[in-house]
C-alpha atoms as a PDB file:
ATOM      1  CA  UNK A   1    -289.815  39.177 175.974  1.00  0.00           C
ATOM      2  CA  UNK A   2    -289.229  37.888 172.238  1.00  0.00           C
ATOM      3  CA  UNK A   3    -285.485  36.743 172.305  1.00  0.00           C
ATOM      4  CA  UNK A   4    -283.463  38.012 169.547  1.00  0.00           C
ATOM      5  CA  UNK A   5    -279.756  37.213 170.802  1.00  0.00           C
ATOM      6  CA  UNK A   6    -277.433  35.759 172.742  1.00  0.00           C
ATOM      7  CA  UNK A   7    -275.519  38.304 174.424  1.00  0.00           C
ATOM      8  CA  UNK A   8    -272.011  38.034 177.262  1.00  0.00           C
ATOM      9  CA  UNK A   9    -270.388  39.693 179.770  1.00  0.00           C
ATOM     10  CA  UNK A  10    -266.915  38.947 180.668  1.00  0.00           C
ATOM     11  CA  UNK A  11    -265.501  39.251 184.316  1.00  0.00           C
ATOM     12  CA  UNK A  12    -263.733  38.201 186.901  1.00  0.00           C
ATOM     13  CA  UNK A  13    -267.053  37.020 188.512  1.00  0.00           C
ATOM     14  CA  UNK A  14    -270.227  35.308 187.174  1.00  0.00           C
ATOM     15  CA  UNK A  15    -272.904  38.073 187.099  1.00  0.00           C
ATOM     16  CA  UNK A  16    -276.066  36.245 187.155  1.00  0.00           C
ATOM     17  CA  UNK A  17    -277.370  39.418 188.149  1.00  0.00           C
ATOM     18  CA  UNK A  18    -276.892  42.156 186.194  1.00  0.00           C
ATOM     19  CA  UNK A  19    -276.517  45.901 187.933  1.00  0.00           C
ATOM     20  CA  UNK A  20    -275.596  49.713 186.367  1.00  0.00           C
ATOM     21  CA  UNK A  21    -272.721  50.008 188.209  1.00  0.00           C
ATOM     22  CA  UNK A  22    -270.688  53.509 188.843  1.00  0.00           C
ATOM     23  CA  UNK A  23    -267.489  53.462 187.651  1.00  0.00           C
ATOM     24  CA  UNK A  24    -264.396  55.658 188.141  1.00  0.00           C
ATOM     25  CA  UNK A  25    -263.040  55.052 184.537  1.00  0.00           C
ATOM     26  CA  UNK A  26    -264.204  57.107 181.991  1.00  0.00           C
ATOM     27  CA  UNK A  27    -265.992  54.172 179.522  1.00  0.00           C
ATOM     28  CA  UNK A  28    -266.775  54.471 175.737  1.00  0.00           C
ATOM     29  CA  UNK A  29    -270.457  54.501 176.727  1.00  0.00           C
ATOM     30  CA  UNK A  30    -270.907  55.826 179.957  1.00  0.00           C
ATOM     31  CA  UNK A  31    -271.583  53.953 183.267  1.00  0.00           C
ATOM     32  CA  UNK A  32    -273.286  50.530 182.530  1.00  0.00           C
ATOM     33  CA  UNK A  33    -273.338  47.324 182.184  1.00  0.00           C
ATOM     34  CA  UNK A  34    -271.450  46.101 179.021  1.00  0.00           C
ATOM     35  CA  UNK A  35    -272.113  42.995 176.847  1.00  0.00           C
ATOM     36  CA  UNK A  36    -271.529  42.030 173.218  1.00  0.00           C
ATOM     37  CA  UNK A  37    -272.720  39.878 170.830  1.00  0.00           C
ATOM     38  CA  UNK A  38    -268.916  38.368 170.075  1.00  0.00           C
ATOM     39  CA  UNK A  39    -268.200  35.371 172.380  1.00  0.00           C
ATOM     40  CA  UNK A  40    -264.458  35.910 171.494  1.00  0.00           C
ATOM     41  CA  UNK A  41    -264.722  39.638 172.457  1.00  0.00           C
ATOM     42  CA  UNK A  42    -266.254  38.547 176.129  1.00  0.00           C
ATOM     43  CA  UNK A  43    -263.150  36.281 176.927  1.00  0.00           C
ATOM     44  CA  UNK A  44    -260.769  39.233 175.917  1.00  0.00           C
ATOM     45  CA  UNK A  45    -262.381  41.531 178.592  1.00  0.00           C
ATOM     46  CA  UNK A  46    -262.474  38.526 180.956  1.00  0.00           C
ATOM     47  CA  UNK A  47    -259.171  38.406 180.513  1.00  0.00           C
ATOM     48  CA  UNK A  48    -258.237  41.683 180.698  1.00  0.00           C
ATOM     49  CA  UNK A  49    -260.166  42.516 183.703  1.00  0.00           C
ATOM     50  CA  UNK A  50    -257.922  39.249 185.270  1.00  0.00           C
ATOM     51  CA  UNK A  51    -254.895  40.673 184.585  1.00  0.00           C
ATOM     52  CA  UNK A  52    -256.006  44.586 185.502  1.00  0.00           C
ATOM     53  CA  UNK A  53    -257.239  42.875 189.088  1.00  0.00           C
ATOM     54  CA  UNK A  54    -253.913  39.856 189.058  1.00  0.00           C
ATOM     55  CA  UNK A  55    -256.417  37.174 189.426  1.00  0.00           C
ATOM     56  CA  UNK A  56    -257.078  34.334 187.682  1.00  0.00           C
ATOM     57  CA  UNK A  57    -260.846  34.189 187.791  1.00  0.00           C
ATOM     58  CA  UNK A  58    -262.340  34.581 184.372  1.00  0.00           C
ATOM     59  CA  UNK A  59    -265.853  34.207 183.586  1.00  0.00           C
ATOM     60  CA  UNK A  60    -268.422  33.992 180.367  1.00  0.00           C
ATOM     61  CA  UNK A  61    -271.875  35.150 181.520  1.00  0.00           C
ATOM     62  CA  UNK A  62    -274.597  34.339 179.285  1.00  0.00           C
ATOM     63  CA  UNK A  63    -277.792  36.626 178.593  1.00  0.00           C
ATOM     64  CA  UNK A  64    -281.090  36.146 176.285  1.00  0.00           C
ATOM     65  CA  UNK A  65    -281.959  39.976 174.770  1.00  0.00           C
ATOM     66  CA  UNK A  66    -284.840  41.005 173.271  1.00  0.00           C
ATOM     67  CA  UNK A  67    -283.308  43.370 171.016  1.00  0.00           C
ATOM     68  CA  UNK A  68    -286.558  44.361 168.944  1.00  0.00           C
ATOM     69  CA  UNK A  69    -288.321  45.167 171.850  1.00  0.00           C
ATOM     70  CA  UNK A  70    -286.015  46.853 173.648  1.00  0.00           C
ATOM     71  CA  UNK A  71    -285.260  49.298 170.277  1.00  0.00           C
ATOM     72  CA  UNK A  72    -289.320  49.908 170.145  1.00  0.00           C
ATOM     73  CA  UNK A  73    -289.614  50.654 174.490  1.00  0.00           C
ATOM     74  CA  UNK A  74    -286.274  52.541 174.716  1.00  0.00           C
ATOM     75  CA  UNK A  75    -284.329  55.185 174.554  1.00  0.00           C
ATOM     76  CA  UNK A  76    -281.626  53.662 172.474  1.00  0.00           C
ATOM     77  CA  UNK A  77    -278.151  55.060 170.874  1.00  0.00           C
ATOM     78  CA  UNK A  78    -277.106  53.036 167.715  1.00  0.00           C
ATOM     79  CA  UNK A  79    -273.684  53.385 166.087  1.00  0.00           C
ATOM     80  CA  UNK A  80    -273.415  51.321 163.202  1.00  0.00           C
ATOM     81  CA  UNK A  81    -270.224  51.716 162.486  1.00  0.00           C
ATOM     82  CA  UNK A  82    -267.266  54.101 164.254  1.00  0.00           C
ATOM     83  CA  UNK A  83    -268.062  57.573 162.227  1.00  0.00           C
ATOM     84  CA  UNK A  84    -268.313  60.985 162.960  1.00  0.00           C
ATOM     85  CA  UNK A  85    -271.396  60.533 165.316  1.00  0.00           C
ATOM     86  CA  UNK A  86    -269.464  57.900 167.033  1.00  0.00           C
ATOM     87  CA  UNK A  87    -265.997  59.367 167.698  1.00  0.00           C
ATOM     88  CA  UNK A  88    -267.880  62.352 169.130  1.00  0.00           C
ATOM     89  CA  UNK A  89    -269.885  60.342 171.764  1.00  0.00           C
ATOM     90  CA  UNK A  90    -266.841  58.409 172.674  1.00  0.00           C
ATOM     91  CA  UNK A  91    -265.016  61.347 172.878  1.00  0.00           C
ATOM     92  CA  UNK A  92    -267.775  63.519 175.056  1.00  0.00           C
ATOM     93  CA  UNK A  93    -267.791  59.828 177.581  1.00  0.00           C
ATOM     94  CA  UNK A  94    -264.717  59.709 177.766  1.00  0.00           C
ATOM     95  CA  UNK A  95    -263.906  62.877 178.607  1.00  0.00           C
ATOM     96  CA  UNK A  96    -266.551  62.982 181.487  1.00  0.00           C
ATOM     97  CA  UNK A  97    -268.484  65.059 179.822  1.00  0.00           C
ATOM     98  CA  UNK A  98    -271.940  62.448 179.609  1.00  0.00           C
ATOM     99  CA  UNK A  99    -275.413  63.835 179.620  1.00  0.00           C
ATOM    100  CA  UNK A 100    -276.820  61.840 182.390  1.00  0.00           C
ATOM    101  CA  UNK A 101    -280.329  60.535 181.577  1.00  0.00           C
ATOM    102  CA  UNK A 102    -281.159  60.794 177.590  1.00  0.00           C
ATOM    103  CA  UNK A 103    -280.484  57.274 176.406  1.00  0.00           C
ATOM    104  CA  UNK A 104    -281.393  53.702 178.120  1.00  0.00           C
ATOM    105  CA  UNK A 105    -279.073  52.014 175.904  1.00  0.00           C
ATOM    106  CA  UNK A 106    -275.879  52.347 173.537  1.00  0.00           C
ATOM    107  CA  UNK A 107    -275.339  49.492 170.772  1.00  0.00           C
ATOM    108  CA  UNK A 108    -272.138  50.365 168.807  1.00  0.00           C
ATOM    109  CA  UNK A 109    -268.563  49.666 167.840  1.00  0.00           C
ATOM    110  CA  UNK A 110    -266.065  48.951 171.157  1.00  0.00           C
ATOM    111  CA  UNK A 111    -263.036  50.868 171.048  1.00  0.00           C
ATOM    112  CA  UNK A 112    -259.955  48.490 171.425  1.00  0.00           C
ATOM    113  CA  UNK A 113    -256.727  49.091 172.339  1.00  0.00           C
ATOM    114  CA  UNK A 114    -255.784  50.105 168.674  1.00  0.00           C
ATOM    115  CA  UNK A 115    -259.241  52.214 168.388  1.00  0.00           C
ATOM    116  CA  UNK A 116    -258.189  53.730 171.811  1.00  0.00           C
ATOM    117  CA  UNK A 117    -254.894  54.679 170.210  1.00  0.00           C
ATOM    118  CA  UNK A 118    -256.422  56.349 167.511  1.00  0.00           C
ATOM    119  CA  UNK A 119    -259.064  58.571 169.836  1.00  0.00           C
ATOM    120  CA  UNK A 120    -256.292  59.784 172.024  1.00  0.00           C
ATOM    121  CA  UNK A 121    -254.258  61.090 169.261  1.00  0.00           C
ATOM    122  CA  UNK A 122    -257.604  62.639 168.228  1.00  0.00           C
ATOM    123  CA  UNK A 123    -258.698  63.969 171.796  1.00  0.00           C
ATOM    124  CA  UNK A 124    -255.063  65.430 171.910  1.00  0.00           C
ATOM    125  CA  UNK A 125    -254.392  66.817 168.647  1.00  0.00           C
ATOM    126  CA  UNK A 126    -252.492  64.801 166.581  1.00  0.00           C
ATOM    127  CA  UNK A 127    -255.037  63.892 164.421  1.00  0.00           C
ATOM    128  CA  UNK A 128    -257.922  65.853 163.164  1.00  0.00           C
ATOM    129  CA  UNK A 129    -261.219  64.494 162.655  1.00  0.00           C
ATOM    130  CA  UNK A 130    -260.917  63.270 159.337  1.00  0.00           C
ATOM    131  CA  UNK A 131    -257.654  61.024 159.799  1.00  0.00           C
ATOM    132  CA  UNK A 132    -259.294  59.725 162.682  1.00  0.00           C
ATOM    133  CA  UNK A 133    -261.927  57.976 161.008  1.00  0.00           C
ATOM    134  CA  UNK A 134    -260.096  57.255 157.724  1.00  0.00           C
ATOM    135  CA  UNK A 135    -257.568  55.390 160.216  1.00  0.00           C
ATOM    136  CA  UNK A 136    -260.878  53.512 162.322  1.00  0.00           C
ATOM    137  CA  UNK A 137    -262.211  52.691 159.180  1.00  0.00           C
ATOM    138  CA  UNK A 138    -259.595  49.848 159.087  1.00  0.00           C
ATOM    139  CA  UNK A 139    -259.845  48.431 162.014  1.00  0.00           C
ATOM    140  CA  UNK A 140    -261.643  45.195 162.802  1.00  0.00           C
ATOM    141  CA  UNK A 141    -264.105  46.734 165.407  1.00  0.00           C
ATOM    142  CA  UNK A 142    -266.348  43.834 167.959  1.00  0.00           C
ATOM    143  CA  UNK A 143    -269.633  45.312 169.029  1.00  0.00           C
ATOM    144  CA  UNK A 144    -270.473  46.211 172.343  1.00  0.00           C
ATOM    145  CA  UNK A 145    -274.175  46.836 173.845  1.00  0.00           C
ATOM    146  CA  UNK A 146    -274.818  48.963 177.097  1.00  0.00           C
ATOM    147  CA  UNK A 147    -277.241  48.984 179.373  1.00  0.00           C
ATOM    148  CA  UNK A 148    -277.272  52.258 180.635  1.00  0.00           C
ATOM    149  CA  UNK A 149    -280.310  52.224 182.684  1.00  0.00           C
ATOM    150  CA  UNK A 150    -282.711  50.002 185.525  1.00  0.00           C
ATOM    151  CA  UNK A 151    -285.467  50.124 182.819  1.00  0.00           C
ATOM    152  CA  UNK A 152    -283.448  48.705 180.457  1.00  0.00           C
ATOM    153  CA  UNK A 153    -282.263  45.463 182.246  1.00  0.00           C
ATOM    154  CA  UNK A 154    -285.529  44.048 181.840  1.00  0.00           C
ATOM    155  CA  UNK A 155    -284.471  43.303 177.827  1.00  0.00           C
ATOM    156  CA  UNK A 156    -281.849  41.016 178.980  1.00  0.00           C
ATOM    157  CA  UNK A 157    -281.924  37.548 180.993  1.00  0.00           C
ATOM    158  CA  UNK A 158    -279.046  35.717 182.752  1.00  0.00           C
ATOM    159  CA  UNK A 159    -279.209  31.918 180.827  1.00  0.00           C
ATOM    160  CA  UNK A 160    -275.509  30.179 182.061  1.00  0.00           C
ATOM    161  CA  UNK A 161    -271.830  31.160 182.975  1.00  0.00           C
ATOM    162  CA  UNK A 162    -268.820  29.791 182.251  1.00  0.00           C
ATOM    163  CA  UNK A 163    -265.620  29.495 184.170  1.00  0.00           C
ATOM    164  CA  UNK A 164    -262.896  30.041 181.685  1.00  0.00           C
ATOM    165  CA  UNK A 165    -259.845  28.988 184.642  1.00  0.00           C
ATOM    166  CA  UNK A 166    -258.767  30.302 187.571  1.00  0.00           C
ATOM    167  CA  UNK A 167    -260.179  30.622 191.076  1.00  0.00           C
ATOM    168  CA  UNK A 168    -262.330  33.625 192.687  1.00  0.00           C
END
C-alpha cells in the first residue's frame, strides 16, 4: 500500500484495530468506522464521545491510508464540498434510509453541530433546499473519511495512539 495520509480516529479507547461497527445512531455516512484528516477535528470527537459516555478517557489513534489506491480498488463516495449531492446523502443516512452495500467508502464534509442545525431545519421544513446550502456554504466544514466496508480496511494501517488525559 502507497501511503498518501495520515489519518485519526478519536475515542474513548485506542483502536489499534479498526472494525465496521453497527451503530444505533443514525450517522452522516452510515455505519463505519470514521476518521479524518484534521488532527484538531479527532480530539473534538474524542472529546465528545468522553463527555456523551462521562469518562475521561480520550484517545488520538493514528492510521497510514493509501488514499490513491483505495479510490482506484473501491467503491468510493466523494463529497467535495456540502452541496446538493451531499445534503441528500446525509439526509437519506440519517434518516435510516441507507442502501446497504453500494459504496466501500464515503470521503466528505462532517456535519457539526452548526451543520446539524442547519439539516434538521431542512429535514423538517423550515428551510428548503436552497437556504440550506446557501447557509452550509458558510460554515467552516472538517473532513471526515468512512470506512464503510471489511474490504476497505485494508487502505488504512494503525501507526500510534495518543492518550489525550483521563483514565479507561
Amino acid at each position: 500500500m502507497v501511503i498518501d495520509m495520515i489519518i485519526y480516529h478519536g475515542s474513548i479507547v485506542a483502536v489499534d484495530t479498526q472494525k465496521i461497527l453497527q451503530s444505533n445512531r443514525k450517522l452522516d455516512f452510515g455505519e463505519g468506522f470514521y476518521t479524518t484528516s484534521n488532527r484538531e477535528q479527532a480530539v473534538s470527537w474524542a472529546q465528545t464521545v468522553a463527555a456523551r459516555r462521562e469518562t475521561t478517557a480520550q484517545f488520538i489513534s493514528v492510521y497510514e491510508f493509501g488514499l490513491k489506491e483505495a479510490l482506484m480498488n473501491l467503491s468510493v463516495v466523494r463529497f467535495d464540498e456540502p452541496d446538493e449531492a451531499w445534503l441528500d446523502f446525509i439526509c437519506m443516512n440519517r434518516g435510516g434510509r441507507e442502501k446497504p452495500g453500494w459504496y466501500d467508502m464515503v470521503l466528505g464534509p462532517v456535519a457539526d453541530d452548526n451543520v446539524y442545525a442547519v439539516v434538521q431545519f431542512y429535514e423538517n421544513g423550515v428551510y428548503d433546499k436552497d437556504e440550506a446550502l446557501k447557509r452550509l456554504k458558510v460554515e467552516k466544514l472538517y473532513d471526515q473519511i468512512l470506512f464503510h466496508t471489511e474490504k476497505s480496511l485494508a487502505y488504512c494501517r494503525f501507526l500510534s495512539c495518543e492518550a489525550l488525559g483521563g483514565s479507561a
